[in-house]
N, C-alpha and C. Protein backbone atom coordinates (compact mmCIF):
# COMPACT_ATOMS: atom_id res chain seq x y z
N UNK A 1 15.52 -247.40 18.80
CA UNK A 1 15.29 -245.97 18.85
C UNK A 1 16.61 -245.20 18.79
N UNK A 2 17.44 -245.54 19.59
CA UNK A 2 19.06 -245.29 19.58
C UNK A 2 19.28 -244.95 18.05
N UNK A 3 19.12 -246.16 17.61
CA UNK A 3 20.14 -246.13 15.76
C UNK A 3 18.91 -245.21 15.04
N UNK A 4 18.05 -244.91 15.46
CA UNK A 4 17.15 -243.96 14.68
C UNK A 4 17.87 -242.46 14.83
N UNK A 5 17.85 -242.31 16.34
CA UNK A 5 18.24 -240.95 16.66
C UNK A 5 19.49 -240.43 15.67
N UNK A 6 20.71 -241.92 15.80
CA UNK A 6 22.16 -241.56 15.54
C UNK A 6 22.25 -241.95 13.93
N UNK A 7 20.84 -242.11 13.52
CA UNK A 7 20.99 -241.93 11.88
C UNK A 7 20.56 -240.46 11.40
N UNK A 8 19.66 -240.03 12.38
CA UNK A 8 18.90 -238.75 12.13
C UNK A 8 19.75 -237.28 12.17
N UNK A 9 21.09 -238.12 13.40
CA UNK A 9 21.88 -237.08 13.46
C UNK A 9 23.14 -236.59 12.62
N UNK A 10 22.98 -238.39 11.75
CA UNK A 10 24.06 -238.15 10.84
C UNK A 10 23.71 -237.61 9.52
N UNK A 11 22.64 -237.40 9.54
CA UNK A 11 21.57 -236.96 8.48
C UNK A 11 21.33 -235.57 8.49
N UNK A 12 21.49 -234.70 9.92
CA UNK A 12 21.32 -233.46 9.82
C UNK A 12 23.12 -233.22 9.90
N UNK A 13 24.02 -233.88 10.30
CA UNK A 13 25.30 -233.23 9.97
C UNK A 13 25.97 -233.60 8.50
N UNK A 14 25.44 -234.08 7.82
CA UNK A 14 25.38 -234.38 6.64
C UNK A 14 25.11 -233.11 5.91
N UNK A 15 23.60 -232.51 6.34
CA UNK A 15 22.73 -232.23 5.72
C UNK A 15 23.77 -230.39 5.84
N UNK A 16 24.22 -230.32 7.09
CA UNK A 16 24.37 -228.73 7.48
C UNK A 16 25.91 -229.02 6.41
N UNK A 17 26.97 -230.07 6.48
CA UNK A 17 27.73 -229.67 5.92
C UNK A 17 27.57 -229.91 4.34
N UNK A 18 26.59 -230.18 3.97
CA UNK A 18 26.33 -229.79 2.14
C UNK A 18 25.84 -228.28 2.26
N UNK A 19 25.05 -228.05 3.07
CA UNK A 19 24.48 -226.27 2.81
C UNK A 19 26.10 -225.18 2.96
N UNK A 20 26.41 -226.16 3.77
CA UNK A 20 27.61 -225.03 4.25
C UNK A 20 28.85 -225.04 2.48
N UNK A 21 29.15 -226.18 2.18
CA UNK A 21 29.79 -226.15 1.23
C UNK A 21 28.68 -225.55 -0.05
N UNK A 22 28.04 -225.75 -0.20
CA UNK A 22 27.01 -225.13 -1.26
C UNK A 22 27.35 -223.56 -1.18
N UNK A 23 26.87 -223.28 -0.06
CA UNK A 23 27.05 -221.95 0.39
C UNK A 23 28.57 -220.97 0.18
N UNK A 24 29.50 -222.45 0.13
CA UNK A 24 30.78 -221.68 -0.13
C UNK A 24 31.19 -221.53 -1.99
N UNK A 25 30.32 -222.33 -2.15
CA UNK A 25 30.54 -222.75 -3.61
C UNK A 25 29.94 -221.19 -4.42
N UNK A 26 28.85 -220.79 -3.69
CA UNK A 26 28.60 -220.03 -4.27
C UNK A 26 28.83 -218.71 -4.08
N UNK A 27 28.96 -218.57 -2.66
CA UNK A 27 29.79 -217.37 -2.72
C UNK A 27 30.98 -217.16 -3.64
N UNK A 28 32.14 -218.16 -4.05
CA UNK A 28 32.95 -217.82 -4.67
C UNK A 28 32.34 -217.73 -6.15
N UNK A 29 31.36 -218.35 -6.57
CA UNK A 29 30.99 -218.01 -7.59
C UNK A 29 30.54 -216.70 -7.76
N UNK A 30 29.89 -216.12 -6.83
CA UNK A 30 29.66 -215.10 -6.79
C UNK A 30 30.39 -213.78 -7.00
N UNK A 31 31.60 -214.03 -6.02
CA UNK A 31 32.51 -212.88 -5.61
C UNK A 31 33.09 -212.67 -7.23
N UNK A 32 33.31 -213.75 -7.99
CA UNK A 32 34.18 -213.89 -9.19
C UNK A 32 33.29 -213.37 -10.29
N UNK A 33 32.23 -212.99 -10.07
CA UNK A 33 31.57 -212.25 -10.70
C UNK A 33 31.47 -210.72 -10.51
N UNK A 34 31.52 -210.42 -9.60
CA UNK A 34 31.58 -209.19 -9.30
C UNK A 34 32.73 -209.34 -9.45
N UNK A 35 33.64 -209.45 -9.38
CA UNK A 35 34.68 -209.11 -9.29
C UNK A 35 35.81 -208.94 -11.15
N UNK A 36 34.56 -209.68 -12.01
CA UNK A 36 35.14 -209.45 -13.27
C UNK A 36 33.78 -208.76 -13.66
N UNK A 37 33.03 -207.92 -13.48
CA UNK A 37 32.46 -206.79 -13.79
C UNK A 37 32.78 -206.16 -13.15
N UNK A 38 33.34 -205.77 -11.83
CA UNK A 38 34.30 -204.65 -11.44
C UNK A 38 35.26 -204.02 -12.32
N UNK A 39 36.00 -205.14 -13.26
CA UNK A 39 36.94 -204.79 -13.19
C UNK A 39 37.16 -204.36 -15.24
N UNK A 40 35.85 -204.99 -15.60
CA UNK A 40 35.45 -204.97 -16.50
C UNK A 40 34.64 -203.26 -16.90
N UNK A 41 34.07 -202.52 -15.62
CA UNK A 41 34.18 -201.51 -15.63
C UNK A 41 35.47 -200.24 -15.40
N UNK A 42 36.31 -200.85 -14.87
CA UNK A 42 37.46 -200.56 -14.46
C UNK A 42 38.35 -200.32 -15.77
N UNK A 43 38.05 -201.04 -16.16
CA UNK A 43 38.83 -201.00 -18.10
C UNK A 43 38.03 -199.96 -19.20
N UNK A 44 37.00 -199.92 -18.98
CA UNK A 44 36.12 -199.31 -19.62
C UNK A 44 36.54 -197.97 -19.49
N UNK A 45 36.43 -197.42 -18.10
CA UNK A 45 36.77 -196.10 -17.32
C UNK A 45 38.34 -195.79 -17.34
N UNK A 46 38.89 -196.78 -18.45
CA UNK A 46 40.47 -196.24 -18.32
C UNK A 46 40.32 -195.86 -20.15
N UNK A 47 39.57 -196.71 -20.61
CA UNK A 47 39.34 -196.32 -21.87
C UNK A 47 38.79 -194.81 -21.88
N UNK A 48 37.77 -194.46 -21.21
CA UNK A 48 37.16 -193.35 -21.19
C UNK A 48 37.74 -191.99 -20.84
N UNK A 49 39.15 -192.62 -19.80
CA UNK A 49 40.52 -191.27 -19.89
C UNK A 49 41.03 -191.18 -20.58
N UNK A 50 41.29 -192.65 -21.71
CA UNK A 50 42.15 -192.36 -22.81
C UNK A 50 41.45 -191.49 -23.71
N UNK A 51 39.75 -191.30 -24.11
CA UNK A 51 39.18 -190.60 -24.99
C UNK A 51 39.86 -189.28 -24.59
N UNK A 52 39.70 -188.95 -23.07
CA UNK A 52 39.78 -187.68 -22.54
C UNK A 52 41.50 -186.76 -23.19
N UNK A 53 42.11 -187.81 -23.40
CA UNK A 53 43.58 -187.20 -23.30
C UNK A 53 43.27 -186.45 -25.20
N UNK A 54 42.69 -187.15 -25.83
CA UNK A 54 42.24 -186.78 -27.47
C UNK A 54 41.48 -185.54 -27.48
N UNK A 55 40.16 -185.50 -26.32
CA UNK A 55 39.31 -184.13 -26.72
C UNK A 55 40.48 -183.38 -25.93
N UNK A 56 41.88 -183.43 -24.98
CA UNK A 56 42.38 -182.24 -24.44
C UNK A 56 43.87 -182.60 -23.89
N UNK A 57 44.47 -182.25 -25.66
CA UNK A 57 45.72 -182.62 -25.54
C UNK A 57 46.56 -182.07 -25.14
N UNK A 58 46.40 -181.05 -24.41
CA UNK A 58 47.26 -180.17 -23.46
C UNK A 58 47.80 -180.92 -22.02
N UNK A 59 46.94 -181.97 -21.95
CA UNK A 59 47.23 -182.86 -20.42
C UNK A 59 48.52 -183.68 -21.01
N UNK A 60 48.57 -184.50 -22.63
CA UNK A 60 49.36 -184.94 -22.77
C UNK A 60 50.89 -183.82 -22.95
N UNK A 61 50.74 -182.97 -22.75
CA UNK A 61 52.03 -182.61 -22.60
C UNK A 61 52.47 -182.14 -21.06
N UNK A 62 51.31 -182.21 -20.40
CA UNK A 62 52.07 -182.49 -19.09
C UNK A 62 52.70 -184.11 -18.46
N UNK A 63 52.34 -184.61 -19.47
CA UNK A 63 52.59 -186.50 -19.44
C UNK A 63 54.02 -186.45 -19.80
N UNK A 64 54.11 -186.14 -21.11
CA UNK A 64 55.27 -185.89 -21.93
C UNK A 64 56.41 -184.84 -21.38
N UNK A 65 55.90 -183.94 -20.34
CA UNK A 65 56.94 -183.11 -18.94
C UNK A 65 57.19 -181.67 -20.30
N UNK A 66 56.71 -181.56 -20.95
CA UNK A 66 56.93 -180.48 -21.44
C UNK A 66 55.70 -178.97 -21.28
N UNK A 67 55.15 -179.22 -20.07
CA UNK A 67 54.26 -178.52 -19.83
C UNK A 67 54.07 -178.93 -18.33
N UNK A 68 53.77 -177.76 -17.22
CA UNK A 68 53.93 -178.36 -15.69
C UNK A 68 52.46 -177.99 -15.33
N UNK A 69 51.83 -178.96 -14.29
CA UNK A 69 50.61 -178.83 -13.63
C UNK A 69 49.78 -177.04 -13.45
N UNK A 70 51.26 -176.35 -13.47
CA UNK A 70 50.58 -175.09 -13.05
C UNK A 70 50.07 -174.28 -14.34
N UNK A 71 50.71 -174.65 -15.34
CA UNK A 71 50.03 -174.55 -16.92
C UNK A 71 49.19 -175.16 -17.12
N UNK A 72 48.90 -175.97 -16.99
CA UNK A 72 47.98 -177.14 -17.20
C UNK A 72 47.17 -177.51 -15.94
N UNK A 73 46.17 -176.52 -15.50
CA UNK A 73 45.57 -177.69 -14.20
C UNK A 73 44.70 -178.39 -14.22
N UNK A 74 44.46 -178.64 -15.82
CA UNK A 74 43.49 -179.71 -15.59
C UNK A 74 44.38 -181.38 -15.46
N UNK A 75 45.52 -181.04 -15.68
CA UNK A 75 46.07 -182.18 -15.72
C UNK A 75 45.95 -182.69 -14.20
N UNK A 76 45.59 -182.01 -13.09
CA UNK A 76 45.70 -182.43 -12.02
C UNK A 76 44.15 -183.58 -11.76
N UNK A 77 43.22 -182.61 -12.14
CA UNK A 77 41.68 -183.59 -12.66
C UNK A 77 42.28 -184.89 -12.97
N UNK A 78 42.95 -185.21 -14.08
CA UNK A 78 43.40 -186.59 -15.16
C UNK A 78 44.02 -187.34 -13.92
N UNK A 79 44.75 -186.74 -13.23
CA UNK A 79 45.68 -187.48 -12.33
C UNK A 79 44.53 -187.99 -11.39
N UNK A 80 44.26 -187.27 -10.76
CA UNK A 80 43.18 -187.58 -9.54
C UNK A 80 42.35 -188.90 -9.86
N UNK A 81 41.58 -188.75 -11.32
CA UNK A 81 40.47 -189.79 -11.91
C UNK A 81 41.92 -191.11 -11.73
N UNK A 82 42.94 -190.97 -12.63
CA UNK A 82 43.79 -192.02 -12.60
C UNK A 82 44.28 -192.78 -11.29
N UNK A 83 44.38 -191.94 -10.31
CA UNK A 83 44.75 -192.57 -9.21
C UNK A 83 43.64 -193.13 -8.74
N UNK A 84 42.09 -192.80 -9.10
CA UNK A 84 41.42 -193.34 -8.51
C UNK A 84 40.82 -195.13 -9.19
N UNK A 85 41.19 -194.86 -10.08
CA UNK A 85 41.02 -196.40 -11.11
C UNK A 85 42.46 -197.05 -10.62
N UNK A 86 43.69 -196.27 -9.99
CA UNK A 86 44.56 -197.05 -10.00
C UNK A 86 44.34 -197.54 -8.29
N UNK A 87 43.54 -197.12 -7.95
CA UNK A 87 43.15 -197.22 -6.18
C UNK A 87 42.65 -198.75 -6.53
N UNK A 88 41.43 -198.57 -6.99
CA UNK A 88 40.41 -200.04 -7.34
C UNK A 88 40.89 -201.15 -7.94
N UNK A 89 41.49 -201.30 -9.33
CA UNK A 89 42.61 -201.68 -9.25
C UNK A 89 43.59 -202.78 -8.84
N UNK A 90 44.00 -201.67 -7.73
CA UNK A 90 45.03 -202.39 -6.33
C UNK A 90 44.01 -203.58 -5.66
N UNK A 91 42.57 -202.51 -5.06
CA UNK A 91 41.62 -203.22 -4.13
C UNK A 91 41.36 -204.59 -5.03
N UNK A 92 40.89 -204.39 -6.34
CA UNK A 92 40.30 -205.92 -6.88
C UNK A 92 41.73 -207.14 -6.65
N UNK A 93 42.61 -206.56 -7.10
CA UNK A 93 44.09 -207.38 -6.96
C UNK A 93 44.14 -207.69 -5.34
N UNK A 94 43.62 -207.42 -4.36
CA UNK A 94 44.09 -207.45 -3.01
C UNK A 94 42.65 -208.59 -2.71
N UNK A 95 41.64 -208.51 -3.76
CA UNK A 95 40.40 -209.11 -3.42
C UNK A 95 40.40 -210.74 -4.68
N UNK A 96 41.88 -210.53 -5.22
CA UNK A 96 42.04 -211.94 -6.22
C UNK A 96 40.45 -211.74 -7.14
N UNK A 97 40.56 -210.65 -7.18
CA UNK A 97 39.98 -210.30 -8.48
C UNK A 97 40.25 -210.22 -10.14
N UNK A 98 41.29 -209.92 -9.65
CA UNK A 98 42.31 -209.71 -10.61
C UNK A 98 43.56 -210.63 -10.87
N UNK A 99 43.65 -211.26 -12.26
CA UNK A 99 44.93 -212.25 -12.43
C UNK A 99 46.39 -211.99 -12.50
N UNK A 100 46.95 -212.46 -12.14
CA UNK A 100 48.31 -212.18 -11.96
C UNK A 100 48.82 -211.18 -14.02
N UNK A 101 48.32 -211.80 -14.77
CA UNK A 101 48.55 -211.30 -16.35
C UNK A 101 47.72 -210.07 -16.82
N UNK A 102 46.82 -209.45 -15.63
CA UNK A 102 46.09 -208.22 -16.12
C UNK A 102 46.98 -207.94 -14.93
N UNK A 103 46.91 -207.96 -14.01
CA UNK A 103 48.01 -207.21 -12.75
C UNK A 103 49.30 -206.90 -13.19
N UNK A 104 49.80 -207.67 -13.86
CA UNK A 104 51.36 -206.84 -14.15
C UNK A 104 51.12 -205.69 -15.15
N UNK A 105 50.13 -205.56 -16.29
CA UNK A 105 50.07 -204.44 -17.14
C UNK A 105 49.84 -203.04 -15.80
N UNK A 106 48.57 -203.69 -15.08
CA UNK A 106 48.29 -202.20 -14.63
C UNK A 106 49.58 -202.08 -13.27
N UNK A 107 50.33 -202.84 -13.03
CA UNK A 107 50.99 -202.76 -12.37
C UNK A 107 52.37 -201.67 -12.59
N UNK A 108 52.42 -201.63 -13.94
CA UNK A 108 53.53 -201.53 -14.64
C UNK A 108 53.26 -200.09 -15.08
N UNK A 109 51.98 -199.56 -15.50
CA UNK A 109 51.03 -198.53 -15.69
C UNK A 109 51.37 -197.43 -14.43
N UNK A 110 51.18 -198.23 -13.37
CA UNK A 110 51.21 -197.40 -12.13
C UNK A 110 52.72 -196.98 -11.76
N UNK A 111 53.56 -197.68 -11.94
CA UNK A 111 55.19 -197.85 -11.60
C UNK A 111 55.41 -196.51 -12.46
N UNK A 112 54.98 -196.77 -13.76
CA UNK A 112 55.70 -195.62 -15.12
C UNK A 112 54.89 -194.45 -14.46
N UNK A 113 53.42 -194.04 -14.10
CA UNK A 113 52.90 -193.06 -13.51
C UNK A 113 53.99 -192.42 -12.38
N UNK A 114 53.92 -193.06 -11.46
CA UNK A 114 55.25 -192.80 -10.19
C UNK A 114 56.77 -191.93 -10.65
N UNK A 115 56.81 -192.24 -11.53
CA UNK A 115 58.52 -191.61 -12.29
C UNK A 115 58.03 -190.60 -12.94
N UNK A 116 56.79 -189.69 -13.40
CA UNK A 116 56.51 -188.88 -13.50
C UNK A 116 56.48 -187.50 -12.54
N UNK A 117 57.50 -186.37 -12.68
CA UNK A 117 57.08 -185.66 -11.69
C UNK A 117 55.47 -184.58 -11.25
N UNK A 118 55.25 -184.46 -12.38
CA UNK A 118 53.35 -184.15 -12.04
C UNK A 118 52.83 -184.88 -11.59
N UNK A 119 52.85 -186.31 -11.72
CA UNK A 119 51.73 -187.32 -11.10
C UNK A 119 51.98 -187.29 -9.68
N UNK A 120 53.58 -187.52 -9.69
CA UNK A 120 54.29 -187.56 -7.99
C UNK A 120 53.68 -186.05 -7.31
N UNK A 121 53.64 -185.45 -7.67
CA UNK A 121 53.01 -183.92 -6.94
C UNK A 121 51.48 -184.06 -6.60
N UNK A 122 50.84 -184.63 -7.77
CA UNK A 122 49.65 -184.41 -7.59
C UNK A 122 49.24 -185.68 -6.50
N UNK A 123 50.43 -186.21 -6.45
CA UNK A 123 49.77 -187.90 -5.35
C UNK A 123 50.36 -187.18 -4.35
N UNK A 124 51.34 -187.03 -3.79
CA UNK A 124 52.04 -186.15 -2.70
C UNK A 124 50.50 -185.43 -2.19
N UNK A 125 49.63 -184.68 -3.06
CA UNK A 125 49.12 -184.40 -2.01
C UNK A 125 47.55 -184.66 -1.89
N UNK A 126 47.44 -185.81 -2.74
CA UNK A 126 46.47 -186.49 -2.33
C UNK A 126 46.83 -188.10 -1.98
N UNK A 127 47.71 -188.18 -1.58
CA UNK A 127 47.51 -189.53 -1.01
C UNK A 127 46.61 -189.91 0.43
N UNK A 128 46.69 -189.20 1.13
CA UNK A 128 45.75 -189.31 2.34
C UNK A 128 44.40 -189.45 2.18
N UNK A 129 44.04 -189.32 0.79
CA UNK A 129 42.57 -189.76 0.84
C UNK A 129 42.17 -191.61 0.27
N UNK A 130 43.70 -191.99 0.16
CA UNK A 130 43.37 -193.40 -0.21
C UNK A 130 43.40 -194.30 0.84
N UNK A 131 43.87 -195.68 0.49
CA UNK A 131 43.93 -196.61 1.21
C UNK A 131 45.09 -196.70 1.77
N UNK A 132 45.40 -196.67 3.07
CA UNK A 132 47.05 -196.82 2.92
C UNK A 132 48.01 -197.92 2.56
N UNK A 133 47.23 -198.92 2.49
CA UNK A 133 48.03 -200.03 1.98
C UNK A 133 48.39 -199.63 0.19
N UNK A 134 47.19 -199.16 -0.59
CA UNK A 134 47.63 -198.61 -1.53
C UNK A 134 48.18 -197.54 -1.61
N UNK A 135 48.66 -196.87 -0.64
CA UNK A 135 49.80 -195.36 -0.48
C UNK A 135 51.27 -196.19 -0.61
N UNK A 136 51.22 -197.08 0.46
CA UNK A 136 52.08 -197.53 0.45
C UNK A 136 52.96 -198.59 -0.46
N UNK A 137 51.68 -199.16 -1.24
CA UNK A 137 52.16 -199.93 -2.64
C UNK A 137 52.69 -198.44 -3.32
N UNK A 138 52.12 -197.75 -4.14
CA UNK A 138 52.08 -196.56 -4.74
C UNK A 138 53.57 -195.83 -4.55
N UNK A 139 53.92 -195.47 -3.11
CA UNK A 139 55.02 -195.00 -2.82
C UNK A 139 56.43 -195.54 -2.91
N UNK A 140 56.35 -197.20 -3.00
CA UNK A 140 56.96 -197.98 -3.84
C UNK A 140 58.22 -197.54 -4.84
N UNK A 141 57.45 -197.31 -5.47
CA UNK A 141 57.40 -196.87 -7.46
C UNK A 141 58.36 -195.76 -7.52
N UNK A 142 58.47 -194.75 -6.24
CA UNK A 142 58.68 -193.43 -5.81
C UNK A 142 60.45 -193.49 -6.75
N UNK A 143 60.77 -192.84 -7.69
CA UNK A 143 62.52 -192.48 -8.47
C UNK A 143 63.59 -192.67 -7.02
């Protein structure tokens, strides 16, 4: 009866650590899915600012510094949407969502944003509505 019990028990710790690894198996399968349709929307919605800069090319000359936010306030809109794709972004990269070879483009994206003085104004005074770990990546970048 003994070797019954202590087969039965090796049978349910058997049994809990396949569910448990199953369970891990698929969560990561999981997360890596969401996490490349996150980010797969994330690209999409940067495409969809780039349309924006074509129907209203007055923002690109606040890009280009030959035109300032207070001429231009919609350029502050462009900024805001941008920081907010550049928020998510950060989060998928902080969630290994994101590969080290799509991370350096948008990485590099965000750095060149930062040396801009409109973008720096318009983050100056919205940074408090982000993450602060991404304030603090962000502030980084700062000339």
């Amino acid at each position: 009866m003994d070797s019954f019990v202590k087969g039965l028990e090796t049978f349910a710790n058997l049994a809990v650590s396949c569910g448990v690894l199953f369970f891990l198996l698929e969560w990561r399968r999981r997360s890596r899915e969401l996490g490349y349709s996150t980010y797969i929307a994330l690209s999409q919605t940067s495409v969809d600012l780039e349309k924006l800069l074509i129907d209203h090319p007055e923002i690109i000359s606040v890009l280009s510094g030959q035109a300032t936010l207070e001429q231009v306030p919609s350029a502050r809109y462009y900024f805001n949407m941008l920081m907010i794709i550049f928020e998510n972004v950060f989060l998928c990269r902080s969630r290994r969502w994101l590969g080290k070879d799509e991370w350096d483009g948008w990485q590099t994206w965000m750095a060149g944003m930062m040396k801009l003085d409109s973008f720096r104004k318009t983050w100056d005074e919205e940074k408090s509505l982000y993450a602060r770990s991404f304030a603090k990546f962000m502030d980084q970048f700062r000339p």
